[in-house]
Protein backbone atom coordinates (compact mmCIF):
# COMPACT_ATOMS: atom_id res chain seq x y z
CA UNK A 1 -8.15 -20.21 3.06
CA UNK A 2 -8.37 -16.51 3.87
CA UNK A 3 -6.30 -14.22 1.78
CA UNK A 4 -5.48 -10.85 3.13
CA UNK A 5 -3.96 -7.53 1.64
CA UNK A 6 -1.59 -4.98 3.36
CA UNK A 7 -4.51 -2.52 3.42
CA UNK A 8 -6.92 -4.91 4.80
CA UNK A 9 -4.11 -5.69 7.51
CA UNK A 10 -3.61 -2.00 7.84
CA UNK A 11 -6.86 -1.23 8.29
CA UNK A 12 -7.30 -3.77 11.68
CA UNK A 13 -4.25 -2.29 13.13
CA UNK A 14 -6.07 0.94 13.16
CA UNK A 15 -9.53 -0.45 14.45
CA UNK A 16 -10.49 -3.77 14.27
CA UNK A 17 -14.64 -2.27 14.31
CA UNK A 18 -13.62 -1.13 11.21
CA UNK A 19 -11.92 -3.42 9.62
CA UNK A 20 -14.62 -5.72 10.34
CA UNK A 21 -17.86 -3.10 8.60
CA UNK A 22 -15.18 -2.78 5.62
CA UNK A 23 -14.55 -6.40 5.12
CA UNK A 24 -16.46 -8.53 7.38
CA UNK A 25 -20.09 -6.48 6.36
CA UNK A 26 -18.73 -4.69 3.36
CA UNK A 27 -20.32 -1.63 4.46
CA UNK A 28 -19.04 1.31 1.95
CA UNK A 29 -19.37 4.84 3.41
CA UNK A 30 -19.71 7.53 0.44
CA UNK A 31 -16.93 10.31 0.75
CA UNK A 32 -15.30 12.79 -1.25
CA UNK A 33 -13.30 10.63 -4.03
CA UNK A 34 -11.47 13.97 -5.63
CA UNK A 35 -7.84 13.00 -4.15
CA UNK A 36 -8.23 9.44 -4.73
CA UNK A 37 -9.44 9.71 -8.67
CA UNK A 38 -6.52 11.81 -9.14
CA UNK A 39 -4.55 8.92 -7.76
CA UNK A 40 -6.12 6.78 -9.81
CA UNK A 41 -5.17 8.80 -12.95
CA UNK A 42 -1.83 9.44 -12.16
CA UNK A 43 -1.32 5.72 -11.39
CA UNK A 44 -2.71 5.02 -14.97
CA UNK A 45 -0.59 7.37 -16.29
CA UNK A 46 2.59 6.23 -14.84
CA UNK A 47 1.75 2.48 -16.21
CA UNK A 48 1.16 3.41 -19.72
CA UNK A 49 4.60 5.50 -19.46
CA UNK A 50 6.04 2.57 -17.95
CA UNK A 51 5.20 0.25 -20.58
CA UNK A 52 6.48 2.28 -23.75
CA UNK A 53 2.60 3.11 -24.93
CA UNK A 54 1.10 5.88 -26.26
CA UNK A 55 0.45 8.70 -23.64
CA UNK A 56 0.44 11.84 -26.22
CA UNK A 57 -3.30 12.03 -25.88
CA UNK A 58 -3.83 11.58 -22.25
CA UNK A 59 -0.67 14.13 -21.37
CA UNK A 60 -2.35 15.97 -23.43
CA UNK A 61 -4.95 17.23 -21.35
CA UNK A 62 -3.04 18.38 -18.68
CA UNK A 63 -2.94 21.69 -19.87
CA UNK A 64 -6.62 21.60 -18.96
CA UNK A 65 -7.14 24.25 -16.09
CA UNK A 66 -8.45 21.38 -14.51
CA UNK A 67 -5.91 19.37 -14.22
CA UNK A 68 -3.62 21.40 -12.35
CA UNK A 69 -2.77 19.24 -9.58
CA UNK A 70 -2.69 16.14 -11.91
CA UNK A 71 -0.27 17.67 -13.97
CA UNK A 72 2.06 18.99 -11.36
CA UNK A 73 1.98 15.09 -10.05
CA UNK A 74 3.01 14.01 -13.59
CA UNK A 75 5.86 16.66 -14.24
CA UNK A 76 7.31 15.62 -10.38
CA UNK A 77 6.92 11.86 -11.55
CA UNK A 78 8.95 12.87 -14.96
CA UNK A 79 11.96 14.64 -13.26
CA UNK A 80 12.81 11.64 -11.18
CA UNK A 81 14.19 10.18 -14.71
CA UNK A 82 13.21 6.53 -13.30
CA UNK A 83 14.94 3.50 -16.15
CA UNK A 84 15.02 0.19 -16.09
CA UNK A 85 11.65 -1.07 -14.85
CA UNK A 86 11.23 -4.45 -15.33
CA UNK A 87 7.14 -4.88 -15.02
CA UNK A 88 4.21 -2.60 -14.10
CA UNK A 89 1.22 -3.13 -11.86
CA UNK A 90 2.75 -6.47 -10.71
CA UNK A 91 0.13 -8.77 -9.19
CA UNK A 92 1.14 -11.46 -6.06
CA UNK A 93 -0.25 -13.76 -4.43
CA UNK A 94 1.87 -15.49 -1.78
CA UNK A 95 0.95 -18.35 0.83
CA UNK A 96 1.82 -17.23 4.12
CA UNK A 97 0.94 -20.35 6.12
CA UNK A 98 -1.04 -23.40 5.53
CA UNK A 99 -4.15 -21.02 6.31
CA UNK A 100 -3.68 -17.70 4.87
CA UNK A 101 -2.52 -16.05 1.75
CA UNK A 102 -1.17 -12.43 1.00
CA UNK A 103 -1.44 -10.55 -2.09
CA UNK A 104 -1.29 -7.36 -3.77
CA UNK A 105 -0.51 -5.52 -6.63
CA UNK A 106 2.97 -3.41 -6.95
CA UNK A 107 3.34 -0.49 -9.01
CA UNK A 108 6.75 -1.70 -10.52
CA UNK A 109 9.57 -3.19 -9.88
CA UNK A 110 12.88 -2.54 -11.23
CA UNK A 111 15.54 -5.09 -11.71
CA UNK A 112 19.38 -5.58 -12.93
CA UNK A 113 21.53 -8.81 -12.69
CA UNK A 114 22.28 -8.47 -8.86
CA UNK A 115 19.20 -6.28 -7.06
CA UNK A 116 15.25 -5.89 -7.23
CA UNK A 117 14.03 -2.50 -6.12
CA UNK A 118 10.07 -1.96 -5.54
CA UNK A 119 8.84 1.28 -6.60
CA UNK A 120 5.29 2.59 -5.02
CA UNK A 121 3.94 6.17 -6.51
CA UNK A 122 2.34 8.31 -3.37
CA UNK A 123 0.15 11.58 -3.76
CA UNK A 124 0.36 12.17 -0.50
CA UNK A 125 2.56 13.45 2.27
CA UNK A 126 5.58 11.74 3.62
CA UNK A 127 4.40 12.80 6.70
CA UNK A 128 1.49 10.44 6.88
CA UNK A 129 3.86 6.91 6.63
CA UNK A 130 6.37 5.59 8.54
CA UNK A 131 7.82 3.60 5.54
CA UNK A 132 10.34 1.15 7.47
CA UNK A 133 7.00 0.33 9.61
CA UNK A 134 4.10 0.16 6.98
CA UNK A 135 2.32 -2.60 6.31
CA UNK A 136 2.35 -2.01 2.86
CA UNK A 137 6.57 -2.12 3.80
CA UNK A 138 6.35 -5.50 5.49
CA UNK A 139 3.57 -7.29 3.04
CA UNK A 140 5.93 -6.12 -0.23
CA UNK A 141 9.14 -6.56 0.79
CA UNK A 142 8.51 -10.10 2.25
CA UNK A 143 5.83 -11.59 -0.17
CA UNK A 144 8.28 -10.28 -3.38
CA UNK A 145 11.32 -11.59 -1.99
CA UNK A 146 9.81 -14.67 -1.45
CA UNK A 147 8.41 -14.88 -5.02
CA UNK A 148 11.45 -14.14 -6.69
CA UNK A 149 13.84 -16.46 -4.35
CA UNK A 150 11.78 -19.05 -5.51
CA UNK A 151 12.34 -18.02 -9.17
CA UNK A 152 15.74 -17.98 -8.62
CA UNK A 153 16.18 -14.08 -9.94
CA UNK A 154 17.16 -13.01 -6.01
CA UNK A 155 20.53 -14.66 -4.12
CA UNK A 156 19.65 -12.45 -0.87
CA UNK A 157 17.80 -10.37 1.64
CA UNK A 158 20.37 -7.64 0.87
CA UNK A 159 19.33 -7.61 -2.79
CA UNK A 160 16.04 -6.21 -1.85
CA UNK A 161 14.77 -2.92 -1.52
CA UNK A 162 11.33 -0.81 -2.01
CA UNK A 163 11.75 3.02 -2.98
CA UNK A 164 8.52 5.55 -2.05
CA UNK A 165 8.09 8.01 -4.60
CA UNK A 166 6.24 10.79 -2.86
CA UNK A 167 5.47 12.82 -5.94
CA UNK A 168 3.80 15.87 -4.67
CA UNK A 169 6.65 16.52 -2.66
CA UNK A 170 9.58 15.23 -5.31
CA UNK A 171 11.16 13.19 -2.32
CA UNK A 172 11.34 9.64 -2.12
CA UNK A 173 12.48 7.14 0.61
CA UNK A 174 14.33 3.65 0.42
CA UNK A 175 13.79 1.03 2.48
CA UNK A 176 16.61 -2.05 2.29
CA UNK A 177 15.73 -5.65 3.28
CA UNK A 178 17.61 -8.11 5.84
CA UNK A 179 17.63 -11.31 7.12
CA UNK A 180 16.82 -9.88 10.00
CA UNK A 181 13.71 -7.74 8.79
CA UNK A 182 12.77 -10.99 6.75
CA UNK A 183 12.26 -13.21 9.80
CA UNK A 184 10.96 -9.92 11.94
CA UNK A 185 7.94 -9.36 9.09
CA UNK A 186 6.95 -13.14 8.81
CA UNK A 187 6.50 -13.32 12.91
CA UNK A 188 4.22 -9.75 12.60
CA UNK A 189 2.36 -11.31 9.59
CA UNK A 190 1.57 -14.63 11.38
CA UNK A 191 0.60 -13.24 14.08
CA UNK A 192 -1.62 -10.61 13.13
CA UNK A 193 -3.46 -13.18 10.83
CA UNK A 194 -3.91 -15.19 13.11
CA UNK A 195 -5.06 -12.81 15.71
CA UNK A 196 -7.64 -11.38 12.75
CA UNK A 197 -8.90 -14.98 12.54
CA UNK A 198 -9.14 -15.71 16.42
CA UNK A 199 -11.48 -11.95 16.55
CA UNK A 200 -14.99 -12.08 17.10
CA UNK A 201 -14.82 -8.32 16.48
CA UNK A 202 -17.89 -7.78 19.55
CA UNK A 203 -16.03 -5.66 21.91
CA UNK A 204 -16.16 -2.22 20.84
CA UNK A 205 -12.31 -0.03 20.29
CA UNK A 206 -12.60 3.76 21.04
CA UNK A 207 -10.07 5.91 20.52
CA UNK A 208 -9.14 9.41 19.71
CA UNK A 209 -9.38 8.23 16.09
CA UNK A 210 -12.90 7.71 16.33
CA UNK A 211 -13.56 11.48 16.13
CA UNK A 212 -12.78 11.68 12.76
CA UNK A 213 -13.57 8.11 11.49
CA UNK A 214 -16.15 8.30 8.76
CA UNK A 215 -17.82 4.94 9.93
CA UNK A 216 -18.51 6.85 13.25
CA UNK A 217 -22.35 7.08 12.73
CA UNK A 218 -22.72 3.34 12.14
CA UNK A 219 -20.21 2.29 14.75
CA UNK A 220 -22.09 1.26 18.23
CA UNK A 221 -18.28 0.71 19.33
CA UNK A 222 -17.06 4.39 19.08
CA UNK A 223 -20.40 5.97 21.06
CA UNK A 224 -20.01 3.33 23.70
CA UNK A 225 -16.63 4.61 24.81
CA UNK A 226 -15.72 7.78 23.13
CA UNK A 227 -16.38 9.96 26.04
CA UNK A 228 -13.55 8.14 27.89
CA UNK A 229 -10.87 8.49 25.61
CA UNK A 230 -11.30 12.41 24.59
């Protein structure tokens, strides 16, 4: 059984090449890590708030010079005043199909007697996701309604929602489930798995994208045909 992830089905939507060094190869490509250990740490911050323990000594060193942006992140994250979170850093794993299984790992999930909202912390810019589009959208949303249908703690669709928190920016976006958008995500998740397992990831995918890609230099597919897409 193959189990996929939204960023792993992200990921071949971009460039299957890709996809395939990262996962297929596990080729790792060292980069500058700066922006995503301050992700890290802001994640792990959030958590610990989340779950009523002891952050006095880890807000503590904001106030280091250092931490500048890590603490502006933080203070953003603070004014939104977010209550009644129901669980933190909630792992799923959900069968798809008979062949494939999707999981992940939300960053919490708040609940009262009638709706379930996903929360999801970005450092990043709103610009850079189409949130009723993402896969991350269509992988949450589906695999969490399904988990908690089954439970018995969601009567609807309707009920569901997932809320980005975009805290550099102090905006957030809400995204609201349907019927419609339930059956509309299982037919793009079927298909894409099964279009991931009928790949045999030879043919080569240049794009404008492959300027930029950091797995250029190992990529035969992106000097093959860059010169034709630019």
């Amino acid at each position: 059984m193959k189990t996929y992830s939204a960023g792993m089905l992200k990921t071949f939507t971009e460039c299957p090449q890709k996809f395939s060094l990262i996962f297929n190869e596990h080729l790792e490509i060292p980069n500058d890590n700066t922006f995503a250990e301050i992700g890290k740490q802001i994640h792990s911050l959030i958590y610990y708030k989340l779950s009523n323990l002891d952050i006095e000594k880890m807000s503590g060193s904001l106030d280091n010079p250092e931490n500048a942006e890590l603490k502006r992140l933080w203070e953003n994250f603070v004014g939104f005043n977010i209550k009644d979170v129901f669980v933190s850093e909630y792992t799923f794993n959900v069968l798809l199909n008979l062949q494939t299984r999707l999981t992940g790992r939300v960053d919490a999930i708040r609940k009262d007697n009638l709706t379930i909202e996903i929360l999801d912390w970005k450092t990043g810019s709103s610009k850079n996701i189409d949130v009723e589009n993402d896969m991350q959208t269509i992988v949450y949303l589906y695999c969490i309604y399904r988990l908690f249908k089954e439970k018995g703690d969601i009567k609807s669709c309707e009920n569901l929602s997932m809320t980005y928190y975009f805290l550099k920016e102090k905006t957030s976006e809400t995204v609201r489930f349907s019927v419609e958008k339930y059956k509309k995500f299982e037919q793009i998740l079927n298909n894409l798995t099964k279009k991931i397992e009928n790949s045999n990831f030879e043919n080569p995918y240049p794009s404008a994208d492959c300027e930029k890609c950091s797995f250029r230099p190992v990529c035969k597919g992106a000097y093959e045909g860059l010169n034709n897409v630019l």
